[in-house]
Protein backbone atom coordinates (compact mmCIF):
# COMPACT_ATOMS: atom_id res chain seq x y z
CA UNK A 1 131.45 -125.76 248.43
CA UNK A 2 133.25 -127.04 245.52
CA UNK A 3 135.90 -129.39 244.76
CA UNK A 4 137.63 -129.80 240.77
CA UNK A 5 136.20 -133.20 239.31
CA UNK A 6 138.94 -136.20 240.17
CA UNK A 7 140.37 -136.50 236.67
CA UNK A 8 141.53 -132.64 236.63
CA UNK A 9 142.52 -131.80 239.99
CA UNK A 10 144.98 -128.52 238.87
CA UNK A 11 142.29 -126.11 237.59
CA UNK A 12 140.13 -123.41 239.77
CA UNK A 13 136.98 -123.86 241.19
CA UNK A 14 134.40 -121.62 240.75
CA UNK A 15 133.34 -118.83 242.95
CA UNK A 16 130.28 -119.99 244.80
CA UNK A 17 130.01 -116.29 246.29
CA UNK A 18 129.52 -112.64 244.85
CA UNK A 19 132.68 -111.33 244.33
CA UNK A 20 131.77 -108.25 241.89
CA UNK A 21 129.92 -105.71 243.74
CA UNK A 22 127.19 -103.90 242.23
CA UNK A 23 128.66 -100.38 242.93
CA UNK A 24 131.85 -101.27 240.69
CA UNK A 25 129.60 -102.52 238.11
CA UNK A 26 127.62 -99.50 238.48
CA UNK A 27 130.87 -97.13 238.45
CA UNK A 28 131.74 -99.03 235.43
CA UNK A 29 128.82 -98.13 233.35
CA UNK A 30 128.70 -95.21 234.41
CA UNK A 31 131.80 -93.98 232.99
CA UNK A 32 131.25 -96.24 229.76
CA UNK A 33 127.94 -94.30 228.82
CA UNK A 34 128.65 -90.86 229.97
CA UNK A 35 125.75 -88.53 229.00
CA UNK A 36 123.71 -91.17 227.59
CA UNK A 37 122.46 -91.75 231.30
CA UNK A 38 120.30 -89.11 232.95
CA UNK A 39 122.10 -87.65 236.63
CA UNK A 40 120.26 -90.29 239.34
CA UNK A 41 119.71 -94.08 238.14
CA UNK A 42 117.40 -96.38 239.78
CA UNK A 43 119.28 -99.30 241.31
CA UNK A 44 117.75 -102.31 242.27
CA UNK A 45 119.98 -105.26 244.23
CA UNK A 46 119.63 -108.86 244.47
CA UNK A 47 120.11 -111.27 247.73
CA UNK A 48 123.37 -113.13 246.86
CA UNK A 49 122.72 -116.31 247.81
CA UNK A 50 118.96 -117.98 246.90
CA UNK A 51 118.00 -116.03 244.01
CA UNK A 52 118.05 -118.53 241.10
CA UNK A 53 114.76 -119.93 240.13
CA UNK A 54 116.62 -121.92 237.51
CA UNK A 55 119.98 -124.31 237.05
CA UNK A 56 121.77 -126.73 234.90
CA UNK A 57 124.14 -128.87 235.86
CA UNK A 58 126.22 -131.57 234.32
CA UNK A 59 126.18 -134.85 235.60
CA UNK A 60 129.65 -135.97 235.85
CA UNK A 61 129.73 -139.60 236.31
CA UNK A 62 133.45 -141.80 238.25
CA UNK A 63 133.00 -145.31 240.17
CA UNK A 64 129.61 -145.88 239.78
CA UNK A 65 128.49 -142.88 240.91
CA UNK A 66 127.01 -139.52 240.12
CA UNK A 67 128.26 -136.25 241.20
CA UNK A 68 126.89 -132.55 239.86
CA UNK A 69 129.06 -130.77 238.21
CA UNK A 70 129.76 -127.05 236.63
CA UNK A 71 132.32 -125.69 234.29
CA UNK A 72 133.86 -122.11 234.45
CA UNK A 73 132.67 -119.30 232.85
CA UNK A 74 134.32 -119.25 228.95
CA UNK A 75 135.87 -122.29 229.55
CA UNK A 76 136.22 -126.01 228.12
CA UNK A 77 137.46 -129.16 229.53
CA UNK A 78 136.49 -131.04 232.73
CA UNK A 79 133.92 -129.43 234.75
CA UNK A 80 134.14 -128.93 238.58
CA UNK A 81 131.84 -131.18 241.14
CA UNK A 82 130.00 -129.03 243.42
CA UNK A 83 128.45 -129.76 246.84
CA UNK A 84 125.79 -127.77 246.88
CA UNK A 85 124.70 -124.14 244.70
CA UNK A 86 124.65 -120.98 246.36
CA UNK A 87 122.63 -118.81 244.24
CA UNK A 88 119.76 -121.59 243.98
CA UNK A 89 116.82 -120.98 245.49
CA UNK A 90 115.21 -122.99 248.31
CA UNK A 91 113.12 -125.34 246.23
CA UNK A 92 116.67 -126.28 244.36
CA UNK A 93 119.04 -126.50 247.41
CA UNK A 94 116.53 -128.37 249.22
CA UNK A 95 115.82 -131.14 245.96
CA UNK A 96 119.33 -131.11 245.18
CA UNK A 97 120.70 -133.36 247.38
CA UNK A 98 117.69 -135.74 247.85
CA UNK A 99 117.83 -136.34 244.03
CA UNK A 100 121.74 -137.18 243.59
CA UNK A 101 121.07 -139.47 246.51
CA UNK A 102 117.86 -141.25 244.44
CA UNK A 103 120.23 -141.67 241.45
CA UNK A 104 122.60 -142.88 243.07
CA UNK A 105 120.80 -145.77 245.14
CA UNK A 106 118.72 -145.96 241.22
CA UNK A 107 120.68 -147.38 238.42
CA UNK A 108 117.82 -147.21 235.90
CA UNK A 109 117.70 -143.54 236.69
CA UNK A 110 121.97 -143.18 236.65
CA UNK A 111 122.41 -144.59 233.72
CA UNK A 112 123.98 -142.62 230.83
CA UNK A 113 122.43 -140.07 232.56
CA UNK A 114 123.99 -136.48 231.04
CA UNK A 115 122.31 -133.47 232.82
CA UNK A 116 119.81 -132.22 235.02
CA UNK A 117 118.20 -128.93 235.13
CA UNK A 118 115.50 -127.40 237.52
CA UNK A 119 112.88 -124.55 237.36
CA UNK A 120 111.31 -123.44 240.26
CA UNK A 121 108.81 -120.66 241.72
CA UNK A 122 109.00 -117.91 244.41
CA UNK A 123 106.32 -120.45 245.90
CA UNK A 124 108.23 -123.51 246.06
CA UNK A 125 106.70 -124.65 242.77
CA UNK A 126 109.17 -127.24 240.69
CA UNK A 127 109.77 -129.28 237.61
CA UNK A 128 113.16 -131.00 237.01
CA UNK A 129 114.58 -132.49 233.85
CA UNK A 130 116.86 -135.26 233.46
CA UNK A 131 118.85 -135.41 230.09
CA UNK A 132 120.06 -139.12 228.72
CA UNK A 133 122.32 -140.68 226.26
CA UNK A 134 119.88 -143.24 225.65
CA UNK A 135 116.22 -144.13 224.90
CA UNK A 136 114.03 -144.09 228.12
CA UNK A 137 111.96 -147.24 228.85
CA UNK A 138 109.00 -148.38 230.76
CA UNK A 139 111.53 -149.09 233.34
CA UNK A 140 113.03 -145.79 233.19
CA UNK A 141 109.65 -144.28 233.64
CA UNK A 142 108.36 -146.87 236.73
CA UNK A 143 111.62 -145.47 238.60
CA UNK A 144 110.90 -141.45 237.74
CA UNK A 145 107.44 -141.88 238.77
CA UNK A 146 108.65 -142.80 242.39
CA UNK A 147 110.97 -140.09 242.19
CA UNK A 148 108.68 -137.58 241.04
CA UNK A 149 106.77 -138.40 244.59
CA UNK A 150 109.57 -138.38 246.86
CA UNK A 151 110.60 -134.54 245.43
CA UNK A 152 107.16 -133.39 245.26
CA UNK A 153 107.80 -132.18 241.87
CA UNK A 154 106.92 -132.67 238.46
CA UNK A 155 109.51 -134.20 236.05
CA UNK A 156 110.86 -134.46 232.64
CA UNK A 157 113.11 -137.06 230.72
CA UNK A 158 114.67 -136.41 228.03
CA UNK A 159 116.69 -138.03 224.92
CA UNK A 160 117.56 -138.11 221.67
CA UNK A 161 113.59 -137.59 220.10
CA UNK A 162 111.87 -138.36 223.08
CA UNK A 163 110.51 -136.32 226.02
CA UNK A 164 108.47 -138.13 228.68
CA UNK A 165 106.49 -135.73 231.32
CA UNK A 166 105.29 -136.93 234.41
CA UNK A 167 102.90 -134.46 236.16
CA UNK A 168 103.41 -131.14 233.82
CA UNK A 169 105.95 -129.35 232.10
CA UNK A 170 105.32 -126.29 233.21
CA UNK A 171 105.48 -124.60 236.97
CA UNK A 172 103.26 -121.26 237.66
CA UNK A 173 105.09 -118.37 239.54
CA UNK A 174 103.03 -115.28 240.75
CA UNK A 175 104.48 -112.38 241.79
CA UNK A 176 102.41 -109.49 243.30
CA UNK A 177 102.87 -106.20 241.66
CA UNK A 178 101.47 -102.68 242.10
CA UNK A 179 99.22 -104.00 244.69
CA UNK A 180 97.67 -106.73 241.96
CA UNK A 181 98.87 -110.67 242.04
CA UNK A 182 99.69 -112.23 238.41
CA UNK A 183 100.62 -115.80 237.52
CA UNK A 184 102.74 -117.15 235.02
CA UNK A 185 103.10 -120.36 233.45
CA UNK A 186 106.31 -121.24 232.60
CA UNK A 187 107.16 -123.72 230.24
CA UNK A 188 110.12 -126.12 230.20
CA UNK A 189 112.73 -125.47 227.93
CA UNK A 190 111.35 -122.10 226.94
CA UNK A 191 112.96 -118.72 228.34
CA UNK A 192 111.88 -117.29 231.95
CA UNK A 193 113.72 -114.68 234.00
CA UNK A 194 116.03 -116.61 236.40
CA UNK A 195 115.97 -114.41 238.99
CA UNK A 196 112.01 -113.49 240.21
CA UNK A 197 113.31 -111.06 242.97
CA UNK A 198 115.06 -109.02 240.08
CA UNK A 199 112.05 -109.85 238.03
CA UNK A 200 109.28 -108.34 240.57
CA UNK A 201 111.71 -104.89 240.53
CA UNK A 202 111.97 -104.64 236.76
CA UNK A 203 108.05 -105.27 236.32
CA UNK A 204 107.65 -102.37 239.35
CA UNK A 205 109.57 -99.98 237.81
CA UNK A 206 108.29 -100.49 234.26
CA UNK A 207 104.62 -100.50 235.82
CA UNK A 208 105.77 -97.00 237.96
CA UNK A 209 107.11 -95.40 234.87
CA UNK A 210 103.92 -96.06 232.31
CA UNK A 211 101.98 -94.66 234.76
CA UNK A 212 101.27 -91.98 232.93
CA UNK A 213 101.91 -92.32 229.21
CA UNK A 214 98.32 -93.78 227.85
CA UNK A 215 97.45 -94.43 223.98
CA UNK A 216 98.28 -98.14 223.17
CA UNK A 217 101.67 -100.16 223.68
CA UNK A 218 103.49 -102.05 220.90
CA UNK A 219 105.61 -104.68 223.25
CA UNK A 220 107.75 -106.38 220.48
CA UNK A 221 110.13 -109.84 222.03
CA UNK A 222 107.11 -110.29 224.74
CA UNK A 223 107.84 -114.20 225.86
CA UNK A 224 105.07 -115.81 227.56
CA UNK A 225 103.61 -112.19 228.70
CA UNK A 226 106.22 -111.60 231.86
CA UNK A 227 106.02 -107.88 230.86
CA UNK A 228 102.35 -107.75 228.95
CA UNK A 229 100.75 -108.45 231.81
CA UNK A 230 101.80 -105.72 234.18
CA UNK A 231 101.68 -102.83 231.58
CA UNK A 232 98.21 -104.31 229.72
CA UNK A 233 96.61 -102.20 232.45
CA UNK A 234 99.12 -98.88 231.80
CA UNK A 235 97.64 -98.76 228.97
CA UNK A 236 94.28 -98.28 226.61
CA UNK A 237 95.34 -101.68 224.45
CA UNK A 238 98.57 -103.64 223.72
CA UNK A 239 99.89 -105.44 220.49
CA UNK A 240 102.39 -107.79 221.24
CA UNK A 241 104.34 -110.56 219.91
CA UNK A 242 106.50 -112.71 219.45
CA UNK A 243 108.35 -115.30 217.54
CA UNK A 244 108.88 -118.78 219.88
CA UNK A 245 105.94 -120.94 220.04
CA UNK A 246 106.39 -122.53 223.62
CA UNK A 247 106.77 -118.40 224.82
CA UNK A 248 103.33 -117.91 222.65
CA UNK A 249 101.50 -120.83 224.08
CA UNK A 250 102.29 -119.52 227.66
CA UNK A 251 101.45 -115.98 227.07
CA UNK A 252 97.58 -116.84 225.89
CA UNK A 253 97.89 -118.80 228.82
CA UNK A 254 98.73 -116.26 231.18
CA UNK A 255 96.35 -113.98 229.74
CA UNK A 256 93.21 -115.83 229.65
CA UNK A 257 94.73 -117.22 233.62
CA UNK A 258 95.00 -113.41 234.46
CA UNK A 259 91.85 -111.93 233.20
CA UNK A 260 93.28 -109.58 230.70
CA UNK A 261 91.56 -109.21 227.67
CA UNK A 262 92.64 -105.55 226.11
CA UNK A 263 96.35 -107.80 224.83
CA UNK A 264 96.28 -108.80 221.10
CA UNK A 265 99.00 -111.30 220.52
CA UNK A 266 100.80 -112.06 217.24
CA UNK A 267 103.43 -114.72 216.44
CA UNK A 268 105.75 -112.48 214.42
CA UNK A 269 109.11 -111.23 214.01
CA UNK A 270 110.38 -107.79 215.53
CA UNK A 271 111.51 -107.28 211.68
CA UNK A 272 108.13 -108.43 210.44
CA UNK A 273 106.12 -105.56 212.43
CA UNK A 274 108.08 -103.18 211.14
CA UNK A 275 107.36 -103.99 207.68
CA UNK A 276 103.76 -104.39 208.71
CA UNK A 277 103.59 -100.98 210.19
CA UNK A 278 105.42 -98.95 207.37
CA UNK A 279 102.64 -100.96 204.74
CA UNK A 280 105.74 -102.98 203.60
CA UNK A 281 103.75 -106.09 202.82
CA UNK A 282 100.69 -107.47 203.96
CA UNK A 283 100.67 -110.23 206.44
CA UNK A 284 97.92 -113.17 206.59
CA UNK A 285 98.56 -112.92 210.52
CA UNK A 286 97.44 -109.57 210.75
CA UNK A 287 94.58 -109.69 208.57
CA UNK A 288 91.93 -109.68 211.43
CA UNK A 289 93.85 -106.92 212.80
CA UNK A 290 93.57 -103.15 212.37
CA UNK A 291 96.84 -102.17 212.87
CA UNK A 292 95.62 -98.46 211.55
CA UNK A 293 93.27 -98.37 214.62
CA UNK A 294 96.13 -98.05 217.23
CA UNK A 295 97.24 -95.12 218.84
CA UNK A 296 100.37 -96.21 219.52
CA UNK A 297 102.45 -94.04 222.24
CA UNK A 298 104.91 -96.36 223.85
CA UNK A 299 107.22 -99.21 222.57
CA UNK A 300 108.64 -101.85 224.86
CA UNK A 301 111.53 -103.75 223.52
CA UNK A 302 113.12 -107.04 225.55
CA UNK A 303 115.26 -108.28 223.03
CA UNK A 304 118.13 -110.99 223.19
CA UNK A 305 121.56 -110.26 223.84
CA UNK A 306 122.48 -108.49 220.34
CA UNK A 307 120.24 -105.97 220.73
CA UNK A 308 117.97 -104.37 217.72
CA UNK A 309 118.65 -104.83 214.41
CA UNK A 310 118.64 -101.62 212.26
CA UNK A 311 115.06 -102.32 211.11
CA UNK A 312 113.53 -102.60 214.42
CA UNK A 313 115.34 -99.32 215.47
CA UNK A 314 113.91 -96.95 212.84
CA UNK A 315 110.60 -98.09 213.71
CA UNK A 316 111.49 -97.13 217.31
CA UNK A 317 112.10 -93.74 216.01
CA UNK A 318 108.49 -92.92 215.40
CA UNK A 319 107.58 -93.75 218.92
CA UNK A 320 107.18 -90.46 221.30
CA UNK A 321 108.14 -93.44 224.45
CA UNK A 322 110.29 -96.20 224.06
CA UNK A 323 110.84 -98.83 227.23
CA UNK A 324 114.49 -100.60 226.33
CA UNK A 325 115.28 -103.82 228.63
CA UNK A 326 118.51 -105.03 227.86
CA UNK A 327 120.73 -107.90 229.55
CA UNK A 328 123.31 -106.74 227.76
CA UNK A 329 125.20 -103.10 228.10
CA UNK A 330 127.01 -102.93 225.29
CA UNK A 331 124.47 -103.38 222.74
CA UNK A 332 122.08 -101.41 224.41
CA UNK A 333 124.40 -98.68 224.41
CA UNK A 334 124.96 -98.51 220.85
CA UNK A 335 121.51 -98.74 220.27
CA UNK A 336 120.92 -95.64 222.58
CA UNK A 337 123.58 -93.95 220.67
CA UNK A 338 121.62 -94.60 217.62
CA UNK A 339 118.43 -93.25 219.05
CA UNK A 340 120.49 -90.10 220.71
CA UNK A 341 118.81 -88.46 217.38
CA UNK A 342 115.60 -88.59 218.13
CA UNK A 343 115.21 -89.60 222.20
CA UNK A 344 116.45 -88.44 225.18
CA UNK A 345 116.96 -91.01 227.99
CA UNK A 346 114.37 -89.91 230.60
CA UNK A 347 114.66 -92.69 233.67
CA UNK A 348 117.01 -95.37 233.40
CA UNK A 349 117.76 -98.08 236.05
CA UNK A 350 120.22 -100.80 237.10
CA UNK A 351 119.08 -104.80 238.03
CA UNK A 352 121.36 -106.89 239.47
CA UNK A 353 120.29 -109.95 237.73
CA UNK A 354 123.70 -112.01 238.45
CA UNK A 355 125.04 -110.63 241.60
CA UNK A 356 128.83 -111.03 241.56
CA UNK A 357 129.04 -111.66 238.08
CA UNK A 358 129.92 -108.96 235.31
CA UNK A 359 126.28 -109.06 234.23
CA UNK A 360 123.78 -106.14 234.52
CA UNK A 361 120.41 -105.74 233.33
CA UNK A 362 118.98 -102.52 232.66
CA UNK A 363 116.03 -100.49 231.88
CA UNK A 364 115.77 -97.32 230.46
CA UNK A 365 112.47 -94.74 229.15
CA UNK A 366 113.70 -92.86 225.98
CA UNK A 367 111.45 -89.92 225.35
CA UNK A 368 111.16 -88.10 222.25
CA UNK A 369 113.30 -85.20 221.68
């Protein structure tokens, strides 16, 4: 339940519940790409309630005491107080209410306290980190360590250049997919898909659909390997990469942790590969690499909300496959438009990352023309 914080009692709460169903957001796409979609789409629900590995909430703080707190969608101004979070998953509804009580009854660990955010695992795995408006002393850190214990978790403090960890700053999930069970770490602070449910059906249906394509993969925007690892063994080898250094340190990680050794991985730009690949420039991180040994058949492209810049899409024009996951509709449809030219869309499908929200991830196989 919610209730608006005391110092802005007129505005609305937010919804706590689904209130979008997926078949209007399906109908909705639907009629906004037309014949860019192929005549069945694979659609792939989410529970409503439990399915977010991750939150942030803002600690809003009246009479010497703490209280979480959420804003609307698009909105500033006060944020609402909220009893408990819906979409969380177990390990967060059950910590939630056991922490505010510890910082409550703990001053040291109130104080100018600004935000806390969780990650968790399917497993019950989870790390929490507590954002301040101050430095963090020995004090500080005497009080966290008991709290760490009583949540059986790991946590993080953080403030203005300073980050103290007690335990690790990472949780492992593992997900089981195509019959084999992979684990990734994943790191504080870095990106990780919020919803694993979601997750395990995207990584199924890419894994079902590469079934049969062979040669090597180019996976370009690969994160700490959520992706690699499932296609790595679709596949003869993979070059992937990316660009943020936490998502790079996890993905060797997760490699080495998994047992997969046919994955080269690259810290580069999306931009960068495509100069690399069309002999551009030379690159000192690809000088132990042949990049004119791979066979190259398929390329997998995750990229952030606005979408692929023109540079990364005419290098996706020489690829007979190209796997597109987008979290974002409207870029992804005018990047299909784009490719229209060259690629047909052979299998798309529909992930309700968000239920009840307006978001909707999506996956689509372009094949050459």
């Amino acid at each position: 339940m919610t209730s608006p914080a005391p110092t802005d009692p007129s505005r609305a709460p937010p919804a706590a519940t689904a209130d979008l169903p997926l078949e209007a957001k399906i109908s909705a796409l639907r009629e906004d790409f037309g014949t860019l979609l192929p005549g069945s789409i694979s659609i792939h629900p989410s529970p409503v309630t439990g399915y977010r590995m991750r939150a942030e909430f803002r600690i809003w703080h009246q009479d010497e005491r703490c209280h979480y707190a959420m804003y609307q969608p698009g909105e500033s101004g006060a944020p609402y107080v909220i009893d408990d979070f819906p979409p969380g998953a177990a390990a967060i509804a059950r910590r939630m209410p056991s922490l505010l009580a510890a910082l409550n009854a703990t001053p040291e660990l109130r104080r100018r306290l600004f935000a806390a955010e969780f990650l968790t695992t399917m497993a019950g795995d989870a790390l929490i980190t507590l954002i301040y408006h101050r430095a963090l002393d020995a004090a500080w850190q005497d009080a966290a360590e008991t709290l760490a214990k009583h949540l059986d978790c790991s946590l993080i403090g953080r403030s203005r250049k300073q980050k103290i960890v007690i335990g690790r700053d990472y949780v492992v999930e593992t997900l089981t997919v195509a019959g084999r069970r992979y684990c990734w770490q994943q790191i504080e602070s870095s990106f990780t898909q919020p919803n694993a449910v979601i997750n395990r059906e995207m990584l199924a249906w890419t894994a079902e659909q590469a079934r049969n394509l062979g040669g090597d993969l180019l996976e370009l925007y690969c994160g700490n390997g959520n992706f690699t690892l499932v296609l790595a063994g679709r596949f003869e080898r993979v070059l992937a990469t990316e660009v943020a250094k936490l998502s790079v340190r996890a993905a060797h990680y997760n490699l080495e942790t998994n047992g997969i050794d046919n994955v080269t991985l690259v810290r580069m730009s999306s931009e960068e590969v495509g100069e690399a690949l069309a002999g551009v420039r030379p690159f000192r991180r690809l000088r132990d690499i042949d990049l004119g040994a791979y066979r190259f058949s398929t390329l997998l492209v995750d990229p952030p909300r606005a979408g692929l810049d023109a540079t990364t899409l005419d290098l996706a024009k020489t690829f007979s496959n190209i796997f597109y996951i987008s979290c974002n509709p409207q870029t992804l449809k005018s990047n299909l438009l784009a490719l229209d030219e060259t690629h047909r869309v052979a299998e798309f499908a529909v992930f309700d990352q968000f239920p009840g929200t307006r978001h909707l991830e999506c996956g689509a196989l372009l094949v050459r023309r």
